[in-house]
PDB file of N, CA and C in Angstrom:
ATOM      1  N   UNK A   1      16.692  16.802  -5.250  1.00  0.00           N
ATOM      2  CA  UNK A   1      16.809  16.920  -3.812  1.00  0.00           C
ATOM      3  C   UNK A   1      15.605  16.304  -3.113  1.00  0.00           C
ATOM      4  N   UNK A   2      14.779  16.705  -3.617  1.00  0.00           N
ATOM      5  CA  UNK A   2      13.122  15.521  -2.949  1.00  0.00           C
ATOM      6  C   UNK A   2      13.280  14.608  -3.212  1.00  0.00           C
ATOM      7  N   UNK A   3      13.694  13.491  -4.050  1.00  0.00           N
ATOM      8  CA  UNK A   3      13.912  12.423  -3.998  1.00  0.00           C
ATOM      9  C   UNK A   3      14.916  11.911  -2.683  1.00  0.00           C
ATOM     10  N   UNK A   4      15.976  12.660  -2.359  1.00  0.00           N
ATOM     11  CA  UNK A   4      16.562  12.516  -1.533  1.00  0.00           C
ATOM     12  C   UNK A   4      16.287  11.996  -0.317  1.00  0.00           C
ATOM     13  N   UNK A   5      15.751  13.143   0.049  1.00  0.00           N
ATOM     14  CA  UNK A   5      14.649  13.604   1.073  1.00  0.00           C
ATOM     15  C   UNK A   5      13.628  12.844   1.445  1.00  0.00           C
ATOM     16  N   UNK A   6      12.800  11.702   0.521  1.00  0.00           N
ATOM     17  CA  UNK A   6      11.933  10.998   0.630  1.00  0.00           C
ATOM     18  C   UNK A   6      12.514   9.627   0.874  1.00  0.00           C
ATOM     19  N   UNK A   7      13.383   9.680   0.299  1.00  0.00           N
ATOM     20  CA  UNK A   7      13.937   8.185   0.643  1.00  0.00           C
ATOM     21  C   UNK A   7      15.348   8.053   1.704  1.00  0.00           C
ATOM     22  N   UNK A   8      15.301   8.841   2.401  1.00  0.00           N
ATOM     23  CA  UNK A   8      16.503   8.841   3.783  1.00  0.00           C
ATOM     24  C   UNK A   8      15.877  10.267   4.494  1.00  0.00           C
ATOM     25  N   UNK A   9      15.053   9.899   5.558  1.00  0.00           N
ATOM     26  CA  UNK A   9      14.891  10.114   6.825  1.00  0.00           C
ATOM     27  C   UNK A   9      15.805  11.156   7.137  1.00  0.00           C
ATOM     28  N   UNK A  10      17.185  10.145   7.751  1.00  0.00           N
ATOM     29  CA  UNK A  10      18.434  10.809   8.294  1.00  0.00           C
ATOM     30  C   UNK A  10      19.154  12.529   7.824  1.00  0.00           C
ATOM     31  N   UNK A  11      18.576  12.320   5.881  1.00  0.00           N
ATOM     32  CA  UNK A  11      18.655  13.474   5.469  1.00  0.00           C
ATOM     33  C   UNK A  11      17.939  14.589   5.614  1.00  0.00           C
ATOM     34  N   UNK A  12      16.567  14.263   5.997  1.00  0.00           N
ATOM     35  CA  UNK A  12      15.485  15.362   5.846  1.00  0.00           C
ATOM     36  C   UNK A  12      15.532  16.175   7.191  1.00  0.00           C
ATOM     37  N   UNK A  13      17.022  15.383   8.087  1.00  0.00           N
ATOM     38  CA  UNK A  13      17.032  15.973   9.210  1.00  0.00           C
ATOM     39  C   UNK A  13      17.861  17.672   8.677  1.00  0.00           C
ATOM     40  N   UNK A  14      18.554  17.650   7.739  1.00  0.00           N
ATOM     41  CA  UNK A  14      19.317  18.516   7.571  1.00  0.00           C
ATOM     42  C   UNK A  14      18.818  19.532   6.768  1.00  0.00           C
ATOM     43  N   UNK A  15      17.800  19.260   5.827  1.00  0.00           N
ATOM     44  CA  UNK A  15      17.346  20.045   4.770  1.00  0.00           C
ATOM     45  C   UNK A  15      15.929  20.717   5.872  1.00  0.00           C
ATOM     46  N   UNK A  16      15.542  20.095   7.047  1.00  0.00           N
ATOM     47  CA  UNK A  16      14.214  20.694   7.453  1.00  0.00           C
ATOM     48  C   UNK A  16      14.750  21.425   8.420  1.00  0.00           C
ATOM     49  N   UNK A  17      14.545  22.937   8.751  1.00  0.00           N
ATOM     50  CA  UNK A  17      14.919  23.168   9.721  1.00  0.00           C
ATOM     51  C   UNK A  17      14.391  23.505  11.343  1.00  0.00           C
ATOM     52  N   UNK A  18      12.666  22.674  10.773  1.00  0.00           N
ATOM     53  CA  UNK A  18      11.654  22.794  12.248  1.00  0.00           C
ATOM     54  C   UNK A  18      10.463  21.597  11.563  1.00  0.00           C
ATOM     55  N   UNK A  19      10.484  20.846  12.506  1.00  0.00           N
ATOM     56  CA  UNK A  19       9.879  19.542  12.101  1.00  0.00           C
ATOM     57  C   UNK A  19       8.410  19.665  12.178  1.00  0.00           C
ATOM     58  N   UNK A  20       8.403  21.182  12.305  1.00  0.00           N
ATOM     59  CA  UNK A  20       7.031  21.388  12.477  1.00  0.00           C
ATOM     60  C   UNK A  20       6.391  21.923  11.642  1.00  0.00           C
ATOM     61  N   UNK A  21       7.707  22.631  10.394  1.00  0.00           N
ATOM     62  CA  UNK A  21       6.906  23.302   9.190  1.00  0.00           C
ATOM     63  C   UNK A  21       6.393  22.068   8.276  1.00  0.00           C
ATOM     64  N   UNK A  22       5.184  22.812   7.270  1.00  0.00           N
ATOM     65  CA  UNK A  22       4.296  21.925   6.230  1.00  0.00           C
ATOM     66  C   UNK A  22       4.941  21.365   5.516  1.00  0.00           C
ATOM     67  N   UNK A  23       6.120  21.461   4.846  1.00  0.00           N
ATOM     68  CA  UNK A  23       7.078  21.149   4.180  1.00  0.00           C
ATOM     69  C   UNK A  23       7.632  19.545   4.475  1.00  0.00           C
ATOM     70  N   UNK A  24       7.970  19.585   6.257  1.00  0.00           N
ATOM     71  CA  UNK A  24       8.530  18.740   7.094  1.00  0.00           C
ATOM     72  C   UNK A  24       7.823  17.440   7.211  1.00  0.00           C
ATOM     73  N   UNK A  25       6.097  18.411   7.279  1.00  0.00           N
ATOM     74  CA  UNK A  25       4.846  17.472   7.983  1.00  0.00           C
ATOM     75  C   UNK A  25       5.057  16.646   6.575  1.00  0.00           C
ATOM     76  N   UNK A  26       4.749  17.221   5.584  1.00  0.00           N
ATOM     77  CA  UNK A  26       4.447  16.472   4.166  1.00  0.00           C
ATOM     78  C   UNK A  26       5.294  15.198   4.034  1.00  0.00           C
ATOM     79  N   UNK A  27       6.302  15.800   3.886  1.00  0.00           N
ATOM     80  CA  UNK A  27       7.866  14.723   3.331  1.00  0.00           C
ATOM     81  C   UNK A  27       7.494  13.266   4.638  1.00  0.00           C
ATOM     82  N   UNK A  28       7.202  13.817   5.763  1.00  0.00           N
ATOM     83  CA  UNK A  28       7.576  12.958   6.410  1.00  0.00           C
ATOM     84  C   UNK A  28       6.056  11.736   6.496  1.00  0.00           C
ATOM     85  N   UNK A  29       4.624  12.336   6.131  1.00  0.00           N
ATOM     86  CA  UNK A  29       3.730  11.538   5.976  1.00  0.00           C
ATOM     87  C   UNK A  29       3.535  11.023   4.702  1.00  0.00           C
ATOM     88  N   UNK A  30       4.842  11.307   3.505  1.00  0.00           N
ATOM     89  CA  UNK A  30       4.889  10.937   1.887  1.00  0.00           C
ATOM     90  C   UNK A  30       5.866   9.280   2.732  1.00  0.00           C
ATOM     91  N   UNK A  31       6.175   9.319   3.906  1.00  0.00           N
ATOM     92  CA  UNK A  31       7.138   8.311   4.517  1.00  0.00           C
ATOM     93  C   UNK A  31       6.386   7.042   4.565  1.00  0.00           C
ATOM     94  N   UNK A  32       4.930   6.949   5.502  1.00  0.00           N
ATOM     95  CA  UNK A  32       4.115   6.297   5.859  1.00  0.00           C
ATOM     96  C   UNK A  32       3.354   5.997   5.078  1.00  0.00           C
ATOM     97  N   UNK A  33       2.767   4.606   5.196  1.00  0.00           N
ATOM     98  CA  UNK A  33       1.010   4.337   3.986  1.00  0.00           C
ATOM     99  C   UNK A  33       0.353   3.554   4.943  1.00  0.00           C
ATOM    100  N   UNK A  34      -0.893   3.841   4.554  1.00  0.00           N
ATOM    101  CA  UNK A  34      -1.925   2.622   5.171  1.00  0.00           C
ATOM    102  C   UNK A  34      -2.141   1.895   4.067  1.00  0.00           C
ATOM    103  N   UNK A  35      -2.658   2.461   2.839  1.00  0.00           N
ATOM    104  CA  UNK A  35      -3.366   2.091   1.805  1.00  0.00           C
ATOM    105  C   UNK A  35      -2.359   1.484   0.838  1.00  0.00           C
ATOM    106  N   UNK A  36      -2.573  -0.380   0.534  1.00  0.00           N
ATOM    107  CA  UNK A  36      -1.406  -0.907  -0.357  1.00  0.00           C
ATOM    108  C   UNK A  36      -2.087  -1.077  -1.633  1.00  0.00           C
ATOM    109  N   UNK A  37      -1.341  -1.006  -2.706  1.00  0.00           N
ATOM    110  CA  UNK A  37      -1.214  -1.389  -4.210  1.00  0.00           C
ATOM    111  C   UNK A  37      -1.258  -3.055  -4.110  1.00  0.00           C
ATOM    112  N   UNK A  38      -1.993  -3.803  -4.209  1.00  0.00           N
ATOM    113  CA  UNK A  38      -1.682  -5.313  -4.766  1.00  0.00           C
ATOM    114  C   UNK A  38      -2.237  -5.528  -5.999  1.00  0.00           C
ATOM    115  N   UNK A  39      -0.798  -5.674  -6.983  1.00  0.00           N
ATOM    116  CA  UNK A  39      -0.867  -6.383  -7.910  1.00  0.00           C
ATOM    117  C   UNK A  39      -0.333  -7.985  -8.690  1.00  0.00           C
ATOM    118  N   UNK A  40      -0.868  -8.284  -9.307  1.00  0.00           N
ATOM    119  CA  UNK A  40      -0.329  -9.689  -9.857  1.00  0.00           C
ATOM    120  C   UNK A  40      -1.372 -10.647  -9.482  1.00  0.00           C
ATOM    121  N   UNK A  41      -2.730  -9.735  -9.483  1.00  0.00           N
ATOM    122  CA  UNK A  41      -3.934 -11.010  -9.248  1.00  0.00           C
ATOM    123  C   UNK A  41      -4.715 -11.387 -10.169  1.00  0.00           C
ATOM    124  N   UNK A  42      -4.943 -12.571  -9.896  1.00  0.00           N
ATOM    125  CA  UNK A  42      -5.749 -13.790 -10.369  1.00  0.00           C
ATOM    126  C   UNK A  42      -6.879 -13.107 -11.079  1.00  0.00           C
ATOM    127  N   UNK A  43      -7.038 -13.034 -11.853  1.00  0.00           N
ATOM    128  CA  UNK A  43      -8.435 -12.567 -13.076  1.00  0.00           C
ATOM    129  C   UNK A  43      -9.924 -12.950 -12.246  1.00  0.00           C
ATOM    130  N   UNK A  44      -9.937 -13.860 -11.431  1.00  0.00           N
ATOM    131  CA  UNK A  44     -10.716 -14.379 -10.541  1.00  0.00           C
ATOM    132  C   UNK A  44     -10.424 -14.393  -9.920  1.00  0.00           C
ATOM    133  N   UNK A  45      -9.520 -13.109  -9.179  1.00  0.00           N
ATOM    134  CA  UNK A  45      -9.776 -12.826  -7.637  1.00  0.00           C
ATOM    135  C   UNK A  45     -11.066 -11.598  -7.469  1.00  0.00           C
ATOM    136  N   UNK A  46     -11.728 -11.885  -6.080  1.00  0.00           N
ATOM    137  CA  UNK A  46     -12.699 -11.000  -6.001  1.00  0.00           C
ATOM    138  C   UNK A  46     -11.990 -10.353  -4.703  1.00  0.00           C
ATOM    139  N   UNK A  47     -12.925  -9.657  -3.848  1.00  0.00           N
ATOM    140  CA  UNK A  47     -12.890  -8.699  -2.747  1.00  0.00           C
ATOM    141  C   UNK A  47     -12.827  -9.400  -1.533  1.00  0.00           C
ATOM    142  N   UNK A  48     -13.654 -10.911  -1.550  1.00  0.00           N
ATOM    143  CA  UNK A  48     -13.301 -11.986  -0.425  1.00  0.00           C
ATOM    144  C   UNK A  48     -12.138 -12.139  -0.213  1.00  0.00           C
ATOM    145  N   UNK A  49     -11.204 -13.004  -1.697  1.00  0.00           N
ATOM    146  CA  UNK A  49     -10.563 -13.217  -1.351  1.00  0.00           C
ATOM    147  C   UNK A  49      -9.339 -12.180  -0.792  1.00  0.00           C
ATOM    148  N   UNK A  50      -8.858 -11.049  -1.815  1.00  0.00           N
ATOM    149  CA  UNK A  50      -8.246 -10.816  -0.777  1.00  0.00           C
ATOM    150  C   UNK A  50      -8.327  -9.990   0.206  1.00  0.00           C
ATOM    151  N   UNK A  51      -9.514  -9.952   1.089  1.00  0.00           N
ATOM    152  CA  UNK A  51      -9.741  -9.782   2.349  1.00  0.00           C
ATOM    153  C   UNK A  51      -9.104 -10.637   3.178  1.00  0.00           C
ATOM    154  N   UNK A  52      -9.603 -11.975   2.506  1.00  0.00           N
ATOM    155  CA  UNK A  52      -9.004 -13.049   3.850  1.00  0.00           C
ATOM    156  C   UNK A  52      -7.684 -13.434   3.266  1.00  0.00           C
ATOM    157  N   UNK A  53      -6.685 -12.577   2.434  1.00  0.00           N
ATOM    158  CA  UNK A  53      -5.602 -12.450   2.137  1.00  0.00           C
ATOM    159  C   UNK A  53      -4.525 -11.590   3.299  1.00  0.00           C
ATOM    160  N   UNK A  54      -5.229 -10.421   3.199  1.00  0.00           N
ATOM    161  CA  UNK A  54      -4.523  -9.428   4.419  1.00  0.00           C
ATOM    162  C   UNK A  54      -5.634  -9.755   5.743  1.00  0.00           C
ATOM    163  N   UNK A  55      -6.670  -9.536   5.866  1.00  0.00           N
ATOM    164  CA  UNK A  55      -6.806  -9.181   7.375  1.00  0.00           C
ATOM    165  C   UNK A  55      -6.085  -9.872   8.662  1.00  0.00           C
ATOM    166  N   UNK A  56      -4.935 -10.765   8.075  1.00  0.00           N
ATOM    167  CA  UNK A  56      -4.733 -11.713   9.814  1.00  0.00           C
ATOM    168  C   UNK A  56      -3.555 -10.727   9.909  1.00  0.00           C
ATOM    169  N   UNK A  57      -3.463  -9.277   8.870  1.00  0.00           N
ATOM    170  CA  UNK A  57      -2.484  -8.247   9.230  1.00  0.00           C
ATOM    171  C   UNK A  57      -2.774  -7.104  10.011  1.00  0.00           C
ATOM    172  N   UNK A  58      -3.973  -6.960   9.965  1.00  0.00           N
ATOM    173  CA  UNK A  58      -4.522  -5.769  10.656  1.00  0.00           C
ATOM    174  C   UNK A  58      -6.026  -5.706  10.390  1.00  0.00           C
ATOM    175  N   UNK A  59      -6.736  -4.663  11.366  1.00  0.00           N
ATOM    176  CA  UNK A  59      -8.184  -4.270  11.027  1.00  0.00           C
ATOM    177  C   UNK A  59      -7.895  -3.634   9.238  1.00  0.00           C
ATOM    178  N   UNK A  60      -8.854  -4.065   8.406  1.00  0.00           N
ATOM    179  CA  UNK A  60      -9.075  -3.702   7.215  1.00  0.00           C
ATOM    180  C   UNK A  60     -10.221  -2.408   7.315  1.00  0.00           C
ATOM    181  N   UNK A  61      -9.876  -1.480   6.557  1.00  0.00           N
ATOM    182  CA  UNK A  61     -10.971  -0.455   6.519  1.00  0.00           C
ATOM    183  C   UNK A  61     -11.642  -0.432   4.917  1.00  0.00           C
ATOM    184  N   UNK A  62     -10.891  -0.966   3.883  1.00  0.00           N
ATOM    185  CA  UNK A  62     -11.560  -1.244   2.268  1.00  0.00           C
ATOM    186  C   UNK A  62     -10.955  -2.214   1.643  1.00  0.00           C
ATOM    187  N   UNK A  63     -11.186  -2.953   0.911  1.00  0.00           N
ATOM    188  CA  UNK A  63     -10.727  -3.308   0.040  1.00  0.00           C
ATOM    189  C   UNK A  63     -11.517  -3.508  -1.255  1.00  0.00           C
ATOM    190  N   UNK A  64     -10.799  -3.448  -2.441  1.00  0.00           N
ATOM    191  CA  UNK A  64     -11.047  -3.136  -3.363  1.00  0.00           C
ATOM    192  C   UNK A  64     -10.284  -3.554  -4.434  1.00  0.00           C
ATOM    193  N   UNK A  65     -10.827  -4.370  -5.425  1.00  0.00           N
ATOM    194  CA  UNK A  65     -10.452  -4.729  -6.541  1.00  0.00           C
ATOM    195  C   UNK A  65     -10.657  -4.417  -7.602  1.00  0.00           C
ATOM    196  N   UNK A  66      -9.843  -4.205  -8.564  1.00  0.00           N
ATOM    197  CA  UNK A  66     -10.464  -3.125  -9.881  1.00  0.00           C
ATOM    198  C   UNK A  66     -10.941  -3.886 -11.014  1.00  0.00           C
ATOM    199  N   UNK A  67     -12.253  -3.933 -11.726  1.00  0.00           N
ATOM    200  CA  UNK A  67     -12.518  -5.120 -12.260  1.00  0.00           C
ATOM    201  C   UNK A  67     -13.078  -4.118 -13.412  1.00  0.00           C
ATOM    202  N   UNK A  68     -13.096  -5.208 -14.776  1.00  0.00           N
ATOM    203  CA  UNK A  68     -13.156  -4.635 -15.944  1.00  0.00           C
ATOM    204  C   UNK A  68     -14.381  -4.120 -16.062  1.00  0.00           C
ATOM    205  N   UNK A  69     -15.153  -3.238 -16.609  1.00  0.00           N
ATOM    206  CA  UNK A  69     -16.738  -2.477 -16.578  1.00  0.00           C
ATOM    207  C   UNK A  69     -17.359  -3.447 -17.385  1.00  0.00           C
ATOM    208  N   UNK A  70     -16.820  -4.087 -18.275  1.00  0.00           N
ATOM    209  CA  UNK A  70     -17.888  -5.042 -19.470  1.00  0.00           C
ATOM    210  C   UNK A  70     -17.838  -6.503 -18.724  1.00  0.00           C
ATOM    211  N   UNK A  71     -16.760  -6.911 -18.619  1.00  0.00           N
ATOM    212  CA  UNK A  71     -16.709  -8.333 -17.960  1.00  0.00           C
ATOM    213  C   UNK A  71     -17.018  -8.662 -16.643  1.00  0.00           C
ATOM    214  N   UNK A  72     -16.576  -7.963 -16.005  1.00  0.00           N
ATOM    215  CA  UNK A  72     -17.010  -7.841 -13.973  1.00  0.00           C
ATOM    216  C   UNK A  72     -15.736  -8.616 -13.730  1.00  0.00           C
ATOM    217  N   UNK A  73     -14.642  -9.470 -14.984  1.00  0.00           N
ATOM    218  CA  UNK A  73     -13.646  -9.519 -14.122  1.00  0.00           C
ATOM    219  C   UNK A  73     -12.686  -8.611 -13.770  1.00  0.00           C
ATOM    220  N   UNK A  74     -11.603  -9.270 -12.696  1.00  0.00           N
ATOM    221  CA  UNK A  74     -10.244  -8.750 -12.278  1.00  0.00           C
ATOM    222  C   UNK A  74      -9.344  -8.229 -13.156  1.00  0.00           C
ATOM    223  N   UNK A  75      -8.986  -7.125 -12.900  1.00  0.00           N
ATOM    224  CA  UNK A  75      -7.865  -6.196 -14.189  1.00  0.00           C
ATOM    225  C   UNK A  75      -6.815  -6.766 -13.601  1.00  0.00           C
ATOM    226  N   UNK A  76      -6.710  -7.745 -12.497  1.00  0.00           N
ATOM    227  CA  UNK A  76      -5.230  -8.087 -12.086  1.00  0.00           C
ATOM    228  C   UNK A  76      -4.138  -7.280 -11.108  1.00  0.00           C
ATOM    229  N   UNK A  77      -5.220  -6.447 -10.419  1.00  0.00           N
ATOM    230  CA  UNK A  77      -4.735  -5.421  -9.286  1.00  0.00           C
ATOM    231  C   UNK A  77      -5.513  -4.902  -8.484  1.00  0.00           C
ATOM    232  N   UNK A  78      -5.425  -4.444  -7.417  1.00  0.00           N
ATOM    233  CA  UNK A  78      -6.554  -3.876  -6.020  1.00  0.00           C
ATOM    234  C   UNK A  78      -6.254  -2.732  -5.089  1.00  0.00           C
ATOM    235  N   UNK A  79      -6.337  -3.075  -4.141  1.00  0.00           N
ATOM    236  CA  UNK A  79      -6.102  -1.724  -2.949  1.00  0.00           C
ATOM    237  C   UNK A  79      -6.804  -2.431  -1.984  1.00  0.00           C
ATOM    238  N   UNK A  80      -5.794  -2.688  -0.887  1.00  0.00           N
ATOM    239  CA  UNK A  80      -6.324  -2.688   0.621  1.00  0.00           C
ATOM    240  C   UNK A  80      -5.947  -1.570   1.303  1.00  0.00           C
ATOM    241  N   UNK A  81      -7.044  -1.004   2.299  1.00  0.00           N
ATOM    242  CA  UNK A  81      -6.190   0.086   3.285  1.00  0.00           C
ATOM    243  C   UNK A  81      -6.931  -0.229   4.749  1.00  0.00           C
ATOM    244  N   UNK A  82      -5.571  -0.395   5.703  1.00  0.00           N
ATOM    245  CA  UNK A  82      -5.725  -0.422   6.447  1.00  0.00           C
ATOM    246  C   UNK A  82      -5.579   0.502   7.619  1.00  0.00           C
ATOM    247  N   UNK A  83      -6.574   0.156   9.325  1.00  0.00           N
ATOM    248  CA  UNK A  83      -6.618   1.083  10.156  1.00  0.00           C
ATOM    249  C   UNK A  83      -5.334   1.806  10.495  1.00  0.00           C
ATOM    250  N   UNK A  84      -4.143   1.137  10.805  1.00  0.00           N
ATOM    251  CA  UNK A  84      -2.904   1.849  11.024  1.00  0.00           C
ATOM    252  C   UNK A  84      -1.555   1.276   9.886  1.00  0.00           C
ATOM    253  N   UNK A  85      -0.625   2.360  10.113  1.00  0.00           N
ATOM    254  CA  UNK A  85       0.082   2.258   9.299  1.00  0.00           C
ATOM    255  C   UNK A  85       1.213   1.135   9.540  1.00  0.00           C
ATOM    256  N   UNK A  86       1.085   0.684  11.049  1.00  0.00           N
ATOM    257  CA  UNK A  86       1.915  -0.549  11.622  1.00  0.00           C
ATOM    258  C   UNK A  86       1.236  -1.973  10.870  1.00  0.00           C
ATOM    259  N   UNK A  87       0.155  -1.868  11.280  1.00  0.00           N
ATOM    260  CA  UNK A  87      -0.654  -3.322  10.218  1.00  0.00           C
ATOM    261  C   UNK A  87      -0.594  -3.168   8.682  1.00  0.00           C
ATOM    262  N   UNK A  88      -0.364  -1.913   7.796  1.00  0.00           N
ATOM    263  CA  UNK A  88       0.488  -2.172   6.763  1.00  0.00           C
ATOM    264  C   UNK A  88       1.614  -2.217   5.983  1.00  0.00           C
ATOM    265  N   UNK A  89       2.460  -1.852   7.317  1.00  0.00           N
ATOM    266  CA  UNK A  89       3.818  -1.940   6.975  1.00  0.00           C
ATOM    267  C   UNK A  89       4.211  -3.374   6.765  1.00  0.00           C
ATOM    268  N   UNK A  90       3.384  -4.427   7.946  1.00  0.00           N
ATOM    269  CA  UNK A  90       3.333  -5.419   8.168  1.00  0.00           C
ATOM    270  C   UNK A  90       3.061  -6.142   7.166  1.00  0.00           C
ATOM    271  N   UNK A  91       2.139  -6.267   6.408  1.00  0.00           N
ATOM    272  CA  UNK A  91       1.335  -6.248   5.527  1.00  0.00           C
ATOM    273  C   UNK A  91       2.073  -6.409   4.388  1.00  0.00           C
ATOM    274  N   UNK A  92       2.749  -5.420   4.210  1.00  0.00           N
ATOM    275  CA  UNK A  92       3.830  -4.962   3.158  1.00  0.00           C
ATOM    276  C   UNK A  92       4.802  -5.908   3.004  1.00  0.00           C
ATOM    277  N   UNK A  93       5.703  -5.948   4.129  1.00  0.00           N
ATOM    278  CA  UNK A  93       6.511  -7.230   4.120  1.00  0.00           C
ATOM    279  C   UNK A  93       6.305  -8.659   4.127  1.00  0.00           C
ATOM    280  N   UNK A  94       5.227  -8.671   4.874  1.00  0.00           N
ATOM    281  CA  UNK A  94       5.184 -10.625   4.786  1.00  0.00           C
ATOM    282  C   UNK A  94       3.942 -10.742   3.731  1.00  0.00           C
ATOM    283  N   UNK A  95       3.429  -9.836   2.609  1.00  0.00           N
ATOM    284  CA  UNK A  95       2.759 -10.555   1.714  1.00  0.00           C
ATOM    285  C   UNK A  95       3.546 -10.173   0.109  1.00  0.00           C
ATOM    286  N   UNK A  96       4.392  -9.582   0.177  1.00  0.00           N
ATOM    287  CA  UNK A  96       4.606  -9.076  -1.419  1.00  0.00           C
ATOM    288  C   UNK A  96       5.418 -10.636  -1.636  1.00  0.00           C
ATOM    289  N   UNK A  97       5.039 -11.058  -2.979  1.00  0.00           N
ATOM    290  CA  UNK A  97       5.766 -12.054  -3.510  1.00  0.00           C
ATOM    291  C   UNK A  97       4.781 -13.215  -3.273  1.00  0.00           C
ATOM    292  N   UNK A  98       3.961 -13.091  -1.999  1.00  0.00           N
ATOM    293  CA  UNK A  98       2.530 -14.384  -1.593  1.00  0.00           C
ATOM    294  C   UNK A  98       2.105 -15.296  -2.743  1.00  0.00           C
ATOM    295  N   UNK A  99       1.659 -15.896  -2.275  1.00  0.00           N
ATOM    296  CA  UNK A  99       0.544 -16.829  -3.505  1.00  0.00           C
ATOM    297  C   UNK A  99      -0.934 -16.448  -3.174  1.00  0.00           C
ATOM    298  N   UNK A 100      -1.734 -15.631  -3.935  1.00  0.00           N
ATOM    299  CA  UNK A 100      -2.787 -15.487  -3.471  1.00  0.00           C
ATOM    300  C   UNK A 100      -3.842 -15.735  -4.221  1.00  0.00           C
ATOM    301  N   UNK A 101      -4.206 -16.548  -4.383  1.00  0.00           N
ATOM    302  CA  UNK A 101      -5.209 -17.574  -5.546  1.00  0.00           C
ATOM    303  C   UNK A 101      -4.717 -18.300  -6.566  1.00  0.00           C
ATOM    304  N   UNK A 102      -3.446 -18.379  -5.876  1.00  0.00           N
ATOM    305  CA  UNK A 102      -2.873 -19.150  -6.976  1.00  0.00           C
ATOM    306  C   UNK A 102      -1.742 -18.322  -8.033  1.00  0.00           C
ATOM    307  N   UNK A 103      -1.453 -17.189  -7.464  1.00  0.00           N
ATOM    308  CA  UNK A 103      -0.487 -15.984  -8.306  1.00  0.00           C
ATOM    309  C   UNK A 103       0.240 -15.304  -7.619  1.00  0.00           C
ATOM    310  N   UNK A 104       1.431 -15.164  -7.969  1.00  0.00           N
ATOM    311  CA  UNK A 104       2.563 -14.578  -6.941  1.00  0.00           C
ATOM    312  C   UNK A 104       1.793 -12.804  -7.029  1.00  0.00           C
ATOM    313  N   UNK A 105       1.984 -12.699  -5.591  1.00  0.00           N
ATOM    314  CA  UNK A 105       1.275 -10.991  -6.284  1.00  0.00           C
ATOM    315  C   UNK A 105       2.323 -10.058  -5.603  1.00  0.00           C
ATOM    316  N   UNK A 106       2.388  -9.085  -5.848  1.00  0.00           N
ATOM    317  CA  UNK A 106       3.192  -7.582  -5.589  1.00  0.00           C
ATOM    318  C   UNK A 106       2.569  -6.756  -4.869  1.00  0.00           C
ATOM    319  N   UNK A 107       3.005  -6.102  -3.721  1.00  0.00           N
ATOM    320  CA  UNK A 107       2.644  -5.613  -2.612  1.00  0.00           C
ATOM    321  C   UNK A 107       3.391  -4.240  -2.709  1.00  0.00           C
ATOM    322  N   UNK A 108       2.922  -2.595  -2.934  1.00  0.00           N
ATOM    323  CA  UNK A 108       3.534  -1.345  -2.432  1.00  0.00           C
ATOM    324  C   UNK A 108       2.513  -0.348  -1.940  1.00  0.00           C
ATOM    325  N   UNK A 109       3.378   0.378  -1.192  1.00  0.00           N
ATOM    326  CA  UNK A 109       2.518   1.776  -1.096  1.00  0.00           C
ATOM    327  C   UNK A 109       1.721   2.126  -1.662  1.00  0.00           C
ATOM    328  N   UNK A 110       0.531   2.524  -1.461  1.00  0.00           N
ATOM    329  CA  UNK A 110      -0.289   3.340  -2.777  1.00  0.00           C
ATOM    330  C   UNK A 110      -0.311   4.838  -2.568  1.00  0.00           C
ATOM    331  N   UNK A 111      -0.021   5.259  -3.318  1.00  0.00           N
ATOM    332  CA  UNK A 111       0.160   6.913  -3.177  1.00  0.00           C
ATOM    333  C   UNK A 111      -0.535   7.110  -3.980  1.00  0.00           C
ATOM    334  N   UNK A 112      -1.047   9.043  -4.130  1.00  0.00           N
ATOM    335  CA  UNK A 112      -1.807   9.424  -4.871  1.00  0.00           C
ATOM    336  C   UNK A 112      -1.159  10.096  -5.982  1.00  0.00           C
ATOM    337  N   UNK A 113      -1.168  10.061  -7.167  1.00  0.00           N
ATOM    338  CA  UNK A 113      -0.045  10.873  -8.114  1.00  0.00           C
ATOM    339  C   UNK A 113      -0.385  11.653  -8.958  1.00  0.00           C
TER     340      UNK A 113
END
């Protein structure tokens, strides 16, 4: 039933019965992200680049690339998060699939799990 619920809106109208309980608040901010998952990068991508990858999407508040502890390179994935959740919705759509140093990369939500 939470799966449901998380992925159709329209439903959570029926299962919530005050949009104001914690329950309601939750489901419905599990809806929204600022903070994206990009993966499918370049072993030599750093934090520049994709900065000047997303920011012509919105004010950037981190970004972050996860790089190996022995080598200092790219594990081939990151995290941008941005100021609102409109500049990464944005974000979301016109970069997943991009070329971004030269590598198609993958763009989602980042949630905490």
């Amino acid at each position: 039933m939470m799966i449901a619920v998380k992925k159709n809106l329209k439903y959570m109208k029926h299962v919530c019965f005050s949009w104001t309980s914690p329950f309601c608040r939750w489901m419905i901010a599990r809806q929204s992200c600022s903070k994206l998952f990009v993966g499918g990068l370049s072993y030599d991508t750093n934090e520049t680049v994709l900065k000047e990858a997303f920011e012509q999407h919105g004010e950037l508040i981190e970004v972050k690339v996860i790089c190996d502890h022995k080598s200092g390179k790219s594990k081939g994935y990151g995290f941008v998060q941005f100021s609102s959740e409109t500049a990464a919705g944005k974000a979301l759509k016109d970069m997943d699939g991009k070329l971004v140093d030269g590598w198609n990369i993958r763009v989602h939500c980042a949630y905490r799990g």
